[in-house]
PDB file of N, CA and C in Angstrom:
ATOM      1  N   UNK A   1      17.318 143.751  72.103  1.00  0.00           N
ATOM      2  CA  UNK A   1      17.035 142.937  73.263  1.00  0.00           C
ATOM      3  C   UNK A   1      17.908 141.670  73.269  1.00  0.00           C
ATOM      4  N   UNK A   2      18.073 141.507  72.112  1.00  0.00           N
ATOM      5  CA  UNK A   2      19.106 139.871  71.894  1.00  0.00           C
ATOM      6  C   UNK A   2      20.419 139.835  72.593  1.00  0.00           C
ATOM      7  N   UNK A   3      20.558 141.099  71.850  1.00  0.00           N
ATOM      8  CA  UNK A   3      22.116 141.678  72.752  1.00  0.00           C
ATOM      9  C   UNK A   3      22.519 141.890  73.377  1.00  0.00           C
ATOM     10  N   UNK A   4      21.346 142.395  74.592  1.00  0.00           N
ATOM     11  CA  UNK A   4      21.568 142.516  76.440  1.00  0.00           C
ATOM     12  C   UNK A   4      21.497 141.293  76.611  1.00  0.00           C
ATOM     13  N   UNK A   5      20.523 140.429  75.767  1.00  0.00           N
ATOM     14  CA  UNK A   5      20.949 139.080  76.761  1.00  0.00           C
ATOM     15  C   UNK A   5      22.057 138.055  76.354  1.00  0.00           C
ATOM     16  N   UNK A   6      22.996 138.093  75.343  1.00  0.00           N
ATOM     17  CA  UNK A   6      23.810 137.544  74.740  1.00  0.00           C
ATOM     18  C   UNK A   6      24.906 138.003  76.035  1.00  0.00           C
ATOM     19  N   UNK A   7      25.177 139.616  76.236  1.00  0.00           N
ATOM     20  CA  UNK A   7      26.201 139.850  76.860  1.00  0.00           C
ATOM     21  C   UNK A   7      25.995 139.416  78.496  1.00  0.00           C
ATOM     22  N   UNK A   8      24.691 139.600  78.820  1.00  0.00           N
ATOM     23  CA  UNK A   8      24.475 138.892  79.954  1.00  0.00           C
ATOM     24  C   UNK A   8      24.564 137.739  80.681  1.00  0.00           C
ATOM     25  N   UNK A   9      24.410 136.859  79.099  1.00  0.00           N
ATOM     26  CA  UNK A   9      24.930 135.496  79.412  1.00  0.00           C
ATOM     27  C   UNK A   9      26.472 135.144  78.989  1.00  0.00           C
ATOM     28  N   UNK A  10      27.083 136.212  78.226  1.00  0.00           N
ATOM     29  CA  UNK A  10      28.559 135.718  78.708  1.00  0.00           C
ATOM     30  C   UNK A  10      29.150 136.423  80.244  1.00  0.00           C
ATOM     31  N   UNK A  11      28.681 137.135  80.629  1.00  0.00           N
ATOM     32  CA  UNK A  11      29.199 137.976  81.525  1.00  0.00           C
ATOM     33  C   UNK A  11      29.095 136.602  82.752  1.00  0.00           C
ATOM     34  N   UNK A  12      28.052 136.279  82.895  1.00  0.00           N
ATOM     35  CA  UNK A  12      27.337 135.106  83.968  1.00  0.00           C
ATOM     36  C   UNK A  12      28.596 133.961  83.456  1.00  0.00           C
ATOM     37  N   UNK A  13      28.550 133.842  82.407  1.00  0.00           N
ATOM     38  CA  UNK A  13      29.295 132.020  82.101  1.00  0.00           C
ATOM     39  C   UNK A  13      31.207 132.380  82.364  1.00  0.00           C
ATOM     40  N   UNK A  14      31.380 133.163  82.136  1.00  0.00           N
ATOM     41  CA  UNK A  14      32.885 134.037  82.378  1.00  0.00           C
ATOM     42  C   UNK A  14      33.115 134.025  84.252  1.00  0.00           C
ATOM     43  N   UNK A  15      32.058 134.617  84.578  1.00  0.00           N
ATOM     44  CA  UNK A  15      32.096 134.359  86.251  1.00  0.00           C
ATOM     45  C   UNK A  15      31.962 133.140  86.724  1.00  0.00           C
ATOM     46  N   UNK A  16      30.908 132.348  85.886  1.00  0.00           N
ATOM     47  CA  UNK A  16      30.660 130.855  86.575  1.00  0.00           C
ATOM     48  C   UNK A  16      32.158 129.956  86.217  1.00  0.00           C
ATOM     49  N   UNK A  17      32.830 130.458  85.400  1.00  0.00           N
ATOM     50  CA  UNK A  17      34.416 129.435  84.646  1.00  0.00           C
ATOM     51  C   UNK A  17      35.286 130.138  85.632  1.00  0.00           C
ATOM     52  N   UNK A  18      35.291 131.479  85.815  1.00  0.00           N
ATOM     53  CA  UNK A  18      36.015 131.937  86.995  1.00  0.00           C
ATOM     54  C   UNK A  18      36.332 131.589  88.252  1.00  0.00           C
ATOM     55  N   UNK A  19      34.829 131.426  88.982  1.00  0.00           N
ATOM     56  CA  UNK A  19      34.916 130.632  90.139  1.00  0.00           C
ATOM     57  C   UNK A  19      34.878 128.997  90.577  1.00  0.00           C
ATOM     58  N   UNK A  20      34.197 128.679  89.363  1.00  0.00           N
ATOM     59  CA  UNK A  20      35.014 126.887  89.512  1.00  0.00           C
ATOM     60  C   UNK A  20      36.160 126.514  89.445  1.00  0.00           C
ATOM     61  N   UNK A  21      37.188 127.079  88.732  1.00  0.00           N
ATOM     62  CA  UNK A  21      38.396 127.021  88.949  1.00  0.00           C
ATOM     63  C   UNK A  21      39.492 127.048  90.084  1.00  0.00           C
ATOM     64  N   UNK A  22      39.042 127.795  91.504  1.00  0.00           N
ATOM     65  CA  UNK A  22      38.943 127.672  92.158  1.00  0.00           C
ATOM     66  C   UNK A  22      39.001 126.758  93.464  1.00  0.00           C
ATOM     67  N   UNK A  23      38.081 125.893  93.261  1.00  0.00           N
ATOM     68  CA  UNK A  23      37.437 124.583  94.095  1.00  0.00           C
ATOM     69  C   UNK A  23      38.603 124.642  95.403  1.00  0.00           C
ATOM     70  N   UNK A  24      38.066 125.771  96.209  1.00  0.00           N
ATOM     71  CA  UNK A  24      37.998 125.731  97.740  1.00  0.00           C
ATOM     72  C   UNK A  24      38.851 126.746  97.899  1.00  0.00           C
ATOM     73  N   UNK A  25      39.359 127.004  96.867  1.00  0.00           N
ATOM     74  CA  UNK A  25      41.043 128.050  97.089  1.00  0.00           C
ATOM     75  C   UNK A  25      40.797 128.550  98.569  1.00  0.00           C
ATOM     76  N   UNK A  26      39.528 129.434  98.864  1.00  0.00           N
ATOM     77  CA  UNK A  26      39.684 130.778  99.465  1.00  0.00           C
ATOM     78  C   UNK A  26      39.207 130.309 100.679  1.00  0.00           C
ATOM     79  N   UNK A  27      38.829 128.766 101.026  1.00  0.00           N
ATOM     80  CA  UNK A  27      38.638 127.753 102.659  1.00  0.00           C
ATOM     81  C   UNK A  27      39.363 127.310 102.135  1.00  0.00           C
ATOM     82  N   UNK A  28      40.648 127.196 101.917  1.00  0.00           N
ATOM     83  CA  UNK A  28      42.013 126.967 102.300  1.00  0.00           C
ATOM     84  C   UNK A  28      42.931 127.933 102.586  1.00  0.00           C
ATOM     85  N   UNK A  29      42.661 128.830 102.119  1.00  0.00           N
ATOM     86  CA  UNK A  29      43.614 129.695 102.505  1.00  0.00           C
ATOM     87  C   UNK A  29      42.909 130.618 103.959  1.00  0.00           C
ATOM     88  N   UNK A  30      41.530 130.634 104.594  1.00  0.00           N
ATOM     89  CA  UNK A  30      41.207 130.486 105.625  1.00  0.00           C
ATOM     90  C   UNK A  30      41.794 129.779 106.186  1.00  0.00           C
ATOM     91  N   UNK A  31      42.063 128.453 106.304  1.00  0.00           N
ATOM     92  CA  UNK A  31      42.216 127.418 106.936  1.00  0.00           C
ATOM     93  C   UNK A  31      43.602 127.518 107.478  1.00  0.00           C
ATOM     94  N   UNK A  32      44.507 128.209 106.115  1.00  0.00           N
ATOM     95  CA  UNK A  32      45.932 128.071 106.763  1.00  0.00           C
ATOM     96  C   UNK A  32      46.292 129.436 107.950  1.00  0.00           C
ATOM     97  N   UNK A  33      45.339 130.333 107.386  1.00  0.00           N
ATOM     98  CA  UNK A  33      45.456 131.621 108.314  1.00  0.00           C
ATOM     99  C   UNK A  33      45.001 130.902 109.644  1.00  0.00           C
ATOM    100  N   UNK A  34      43.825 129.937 109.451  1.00  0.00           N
ATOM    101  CA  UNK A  34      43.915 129.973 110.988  1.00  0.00           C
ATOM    102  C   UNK A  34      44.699 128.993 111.799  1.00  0.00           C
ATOM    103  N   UNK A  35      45.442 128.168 110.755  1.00  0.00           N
ATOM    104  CA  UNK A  35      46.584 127.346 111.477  1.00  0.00           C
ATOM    105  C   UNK A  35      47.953 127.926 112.004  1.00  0.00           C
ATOM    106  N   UNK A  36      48.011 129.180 111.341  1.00  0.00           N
ATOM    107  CA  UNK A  36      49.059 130.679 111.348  1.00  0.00           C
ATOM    108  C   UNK A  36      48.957 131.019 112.784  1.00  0.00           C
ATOM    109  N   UNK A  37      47.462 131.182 112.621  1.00  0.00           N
ATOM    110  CA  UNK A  37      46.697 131.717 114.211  1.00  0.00           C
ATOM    111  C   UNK A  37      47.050 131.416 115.524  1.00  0.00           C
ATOM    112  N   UNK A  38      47.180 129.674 115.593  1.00  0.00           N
ATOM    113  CA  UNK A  38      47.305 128.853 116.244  1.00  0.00           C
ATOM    114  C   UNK A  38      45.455 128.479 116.607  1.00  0.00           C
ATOM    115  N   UNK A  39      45.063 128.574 115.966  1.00  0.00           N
ATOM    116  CA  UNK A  39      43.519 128.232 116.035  1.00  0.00           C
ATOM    117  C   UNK A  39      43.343 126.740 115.694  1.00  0.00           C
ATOM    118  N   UNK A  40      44.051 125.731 115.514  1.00  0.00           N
ATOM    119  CA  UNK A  40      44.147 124.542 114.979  1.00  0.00           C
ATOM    120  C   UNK A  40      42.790 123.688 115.100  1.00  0.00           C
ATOM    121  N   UNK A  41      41.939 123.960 116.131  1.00  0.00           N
ATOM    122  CA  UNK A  41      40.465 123.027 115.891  1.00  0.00           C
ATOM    123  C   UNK A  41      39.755 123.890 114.689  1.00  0.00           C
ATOM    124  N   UNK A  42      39.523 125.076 114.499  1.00  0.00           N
ATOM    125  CA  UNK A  42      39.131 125.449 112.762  1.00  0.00           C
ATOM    126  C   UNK A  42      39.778 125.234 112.113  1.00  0.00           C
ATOM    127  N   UNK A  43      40.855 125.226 111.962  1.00  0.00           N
ATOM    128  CA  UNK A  43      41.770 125.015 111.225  1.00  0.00           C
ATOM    129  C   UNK A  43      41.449 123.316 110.283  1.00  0.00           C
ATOM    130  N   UNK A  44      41.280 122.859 111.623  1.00  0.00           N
ATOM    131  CA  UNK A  44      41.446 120.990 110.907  1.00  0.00           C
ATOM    132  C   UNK A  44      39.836 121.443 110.421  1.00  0.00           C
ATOM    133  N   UNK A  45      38.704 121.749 110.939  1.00  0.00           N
ATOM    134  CA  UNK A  45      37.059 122.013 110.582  1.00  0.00           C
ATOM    135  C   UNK A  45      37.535 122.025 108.760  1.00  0.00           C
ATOM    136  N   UNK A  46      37.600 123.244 108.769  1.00  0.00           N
ATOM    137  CA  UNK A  46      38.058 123.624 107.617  1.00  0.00           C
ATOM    138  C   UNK A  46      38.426 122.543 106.364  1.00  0.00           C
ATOM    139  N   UNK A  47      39.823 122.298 106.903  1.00  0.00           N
ATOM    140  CA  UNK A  47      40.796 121.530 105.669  1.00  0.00           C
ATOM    141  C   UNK A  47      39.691 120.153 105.806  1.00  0.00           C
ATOM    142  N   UNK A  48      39.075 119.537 107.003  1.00  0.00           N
ATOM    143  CA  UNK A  48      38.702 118.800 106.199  1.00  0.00           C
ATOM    144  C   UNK A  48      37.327 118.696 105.512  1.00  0.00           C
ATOM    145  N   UNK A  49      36.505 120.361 105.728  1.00  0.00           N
ATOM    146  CA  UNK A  49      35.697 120.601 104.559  1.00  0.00           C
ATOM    147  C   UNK A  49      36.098 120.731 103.355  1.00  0.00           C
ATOM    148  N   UNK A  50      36.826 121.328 102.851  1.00  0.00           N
ATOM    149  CA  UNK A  50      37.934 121.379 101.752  1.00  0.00           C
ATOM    150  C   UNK A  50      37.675 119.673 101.219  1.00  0.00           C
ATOM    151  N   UNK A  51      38.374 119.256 102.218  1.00  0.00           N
ATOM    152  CA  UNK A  51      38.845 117.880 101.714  1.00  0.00           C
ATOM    153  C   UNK A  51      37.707 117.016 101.250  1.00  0.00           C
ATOM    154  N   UNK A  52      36.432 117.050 101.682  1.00  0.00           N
ATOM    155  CA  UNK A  52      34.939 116.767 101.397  1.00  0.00           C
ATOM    156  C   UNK A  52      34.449 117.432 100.165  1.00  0.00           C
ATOM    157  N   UNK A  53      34.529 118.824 100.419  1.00  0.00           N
ATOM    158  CA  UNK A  53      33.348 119.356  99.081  1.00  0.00           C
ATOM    159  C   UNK A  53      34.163 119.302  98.058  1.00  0.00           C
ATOM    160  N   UNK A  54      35.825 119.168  97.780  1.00  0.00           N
ATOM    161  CA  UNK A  54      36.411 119.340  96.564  1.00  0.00           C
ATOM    162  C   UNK A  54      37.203 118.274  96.269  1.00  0.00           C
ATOM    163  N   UNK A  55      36.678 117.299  96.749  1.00  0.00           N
ATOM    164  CA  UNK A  55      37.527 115.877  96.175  1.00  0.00           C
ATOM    165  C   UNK A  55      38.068 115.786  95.409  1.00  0.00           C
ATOM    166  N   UNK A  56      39.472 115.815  95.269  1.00  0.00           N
ATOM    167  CA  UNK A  56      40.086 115.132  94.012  1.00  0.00           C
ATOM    168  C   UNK A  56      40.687 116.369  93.045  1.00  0.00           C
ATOM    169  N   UNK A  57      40.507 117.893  94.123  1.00  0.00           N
ATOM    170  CA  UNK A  57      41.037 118.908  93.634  1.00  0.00           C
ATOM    171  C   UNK A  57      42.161 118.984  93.783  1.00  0.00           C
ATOM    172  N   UNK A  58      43.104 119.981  93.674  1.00  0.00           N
ATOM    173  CA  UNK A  58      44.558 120.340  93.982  1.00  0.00           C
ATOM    174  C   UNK A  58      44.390 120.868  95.787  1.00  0.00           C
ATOM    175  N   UNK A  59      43.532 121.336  95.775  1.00  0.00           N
ATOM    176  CA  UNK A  59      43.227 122.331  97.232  1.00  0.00           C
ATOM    177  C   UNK A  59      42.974 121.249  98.194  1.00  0.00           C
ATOM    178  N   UNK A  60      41.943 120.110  97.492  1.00  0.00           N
ATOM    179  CA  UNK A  60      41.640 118.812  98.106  1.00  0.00           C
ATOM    180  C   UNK A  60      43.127 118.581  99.205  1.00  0.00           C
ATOM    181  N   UNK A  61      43.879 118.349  98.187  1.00  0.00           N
ATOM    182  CA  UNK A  61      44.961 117.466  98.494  1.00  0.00           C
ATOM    183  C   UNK A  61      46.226 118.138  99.037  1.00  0.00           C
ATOM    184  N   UNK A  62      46.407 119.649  99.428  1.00  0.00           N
ATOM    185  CA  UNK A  62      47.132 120.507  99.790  1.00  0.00           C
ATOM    186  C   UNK A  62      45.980 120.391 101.482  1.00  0.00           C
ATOM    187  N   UNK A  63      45.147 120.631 101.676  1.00  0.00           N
ATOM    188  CA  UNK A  63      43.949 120.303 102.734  1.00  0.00           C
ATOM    189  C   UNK A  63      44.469 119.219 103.559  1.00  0.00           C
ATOM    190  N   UNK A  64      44.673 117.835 102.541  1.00  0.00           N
ATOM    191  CA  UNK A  64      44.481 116.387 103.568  1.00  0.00           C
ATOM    192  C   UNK A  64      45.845 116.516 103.653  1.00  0.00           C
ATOM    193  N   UNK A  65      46.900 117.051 102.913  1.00  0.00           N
ATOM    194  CA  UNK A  65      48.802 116.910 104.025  1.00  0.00           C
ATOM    195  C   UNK A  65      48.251 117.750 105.247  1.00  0.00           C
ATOM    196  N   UNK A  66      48.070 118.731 104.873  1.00  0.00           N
ATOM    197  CA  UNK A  66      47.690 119.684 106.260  1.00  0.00           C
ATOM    198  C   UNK A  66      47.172 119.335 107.179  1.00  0.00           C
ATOM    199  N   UNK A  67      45.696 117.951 107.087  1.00  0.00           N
ATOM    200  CA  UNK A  67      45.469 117.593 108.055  1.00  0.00           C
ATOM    201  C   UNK A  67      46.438 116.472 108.644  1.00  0.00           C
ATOM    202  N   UNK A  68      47.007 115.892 107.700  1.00  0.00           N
ATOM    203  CA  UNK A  68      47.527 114.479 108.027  1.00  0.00           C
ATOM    204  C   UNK A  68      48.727 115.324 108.904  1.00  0.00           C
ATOM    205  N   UNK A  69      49.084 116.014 108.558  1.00  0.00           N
ATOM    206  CA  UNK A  69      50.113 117.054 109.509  1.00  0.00           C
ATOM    207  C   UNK A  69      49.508 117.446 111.048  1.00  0.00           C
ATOM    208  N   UNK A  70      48.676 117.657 111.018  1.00  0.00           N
ATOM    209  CA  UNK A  70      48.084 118.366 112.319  1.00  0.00           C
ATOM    210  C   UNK A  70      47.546 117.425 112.787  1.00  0.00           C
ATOM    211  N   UNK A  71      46.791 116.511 112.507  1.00  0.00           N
ATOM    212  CA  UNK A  71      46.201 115.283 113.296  1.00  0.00           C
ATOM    213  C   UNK A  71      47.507 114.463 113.632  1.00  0.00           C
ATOM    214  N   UNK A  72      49.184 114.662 113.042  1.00  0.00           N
ATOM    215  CA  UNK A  72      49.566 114.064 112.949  1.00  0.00           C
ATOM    216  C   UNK A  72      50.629 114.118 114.390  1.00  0.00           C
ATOM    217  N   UNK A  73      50.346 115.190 114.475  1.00  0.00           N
ATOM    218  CA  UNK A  73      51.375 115.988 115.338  1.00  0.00           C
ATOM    219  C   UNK A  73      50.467 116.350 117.107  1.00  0.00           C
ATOM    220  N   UNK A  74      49.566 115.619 116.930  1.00  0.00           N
ATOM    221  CA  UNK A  74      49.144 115.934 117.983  1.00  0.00           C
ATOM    222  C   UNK A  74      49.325 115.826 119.496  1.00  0.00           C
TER     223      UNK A  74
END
């Protein structure tokens, strides 16, 4: 019984290190598809959720050029 739950809890902590790593990747790369789109009001929605829930990430800050680009260009 120790052992289903030993592997259970690496299996869980392997996924949880997996997807924090992450921090927004996959609403950014939404975001740029829909700037691709020409969808630009989700587009900015988006990057600047990004730019909110992952402060101070890499994605963060690939997000706020993008907006500072599109708000910029308006």
């Amino acid at each position: 019984m120790k052992k289903y739950v030993l592997i259970l809890l690496a299996v869980c902590c392997t996924a949880l290190t997996a997807c924090s790593g992450d921090q927004g990747k996959q609403q950014l790369e939404t975001a740029q598809f829909e700037e691709k789109q020409n969808n630009r009001e989700h587009a900015i929605k988006l990057y600047e959720e990004v730019v909110t829930k992952y402060t101070g990430s890499p994605n963060a800050k690939i997000a706020q050029e993008r907006l500072n680009a599109l708000k910029g260009g308006k």
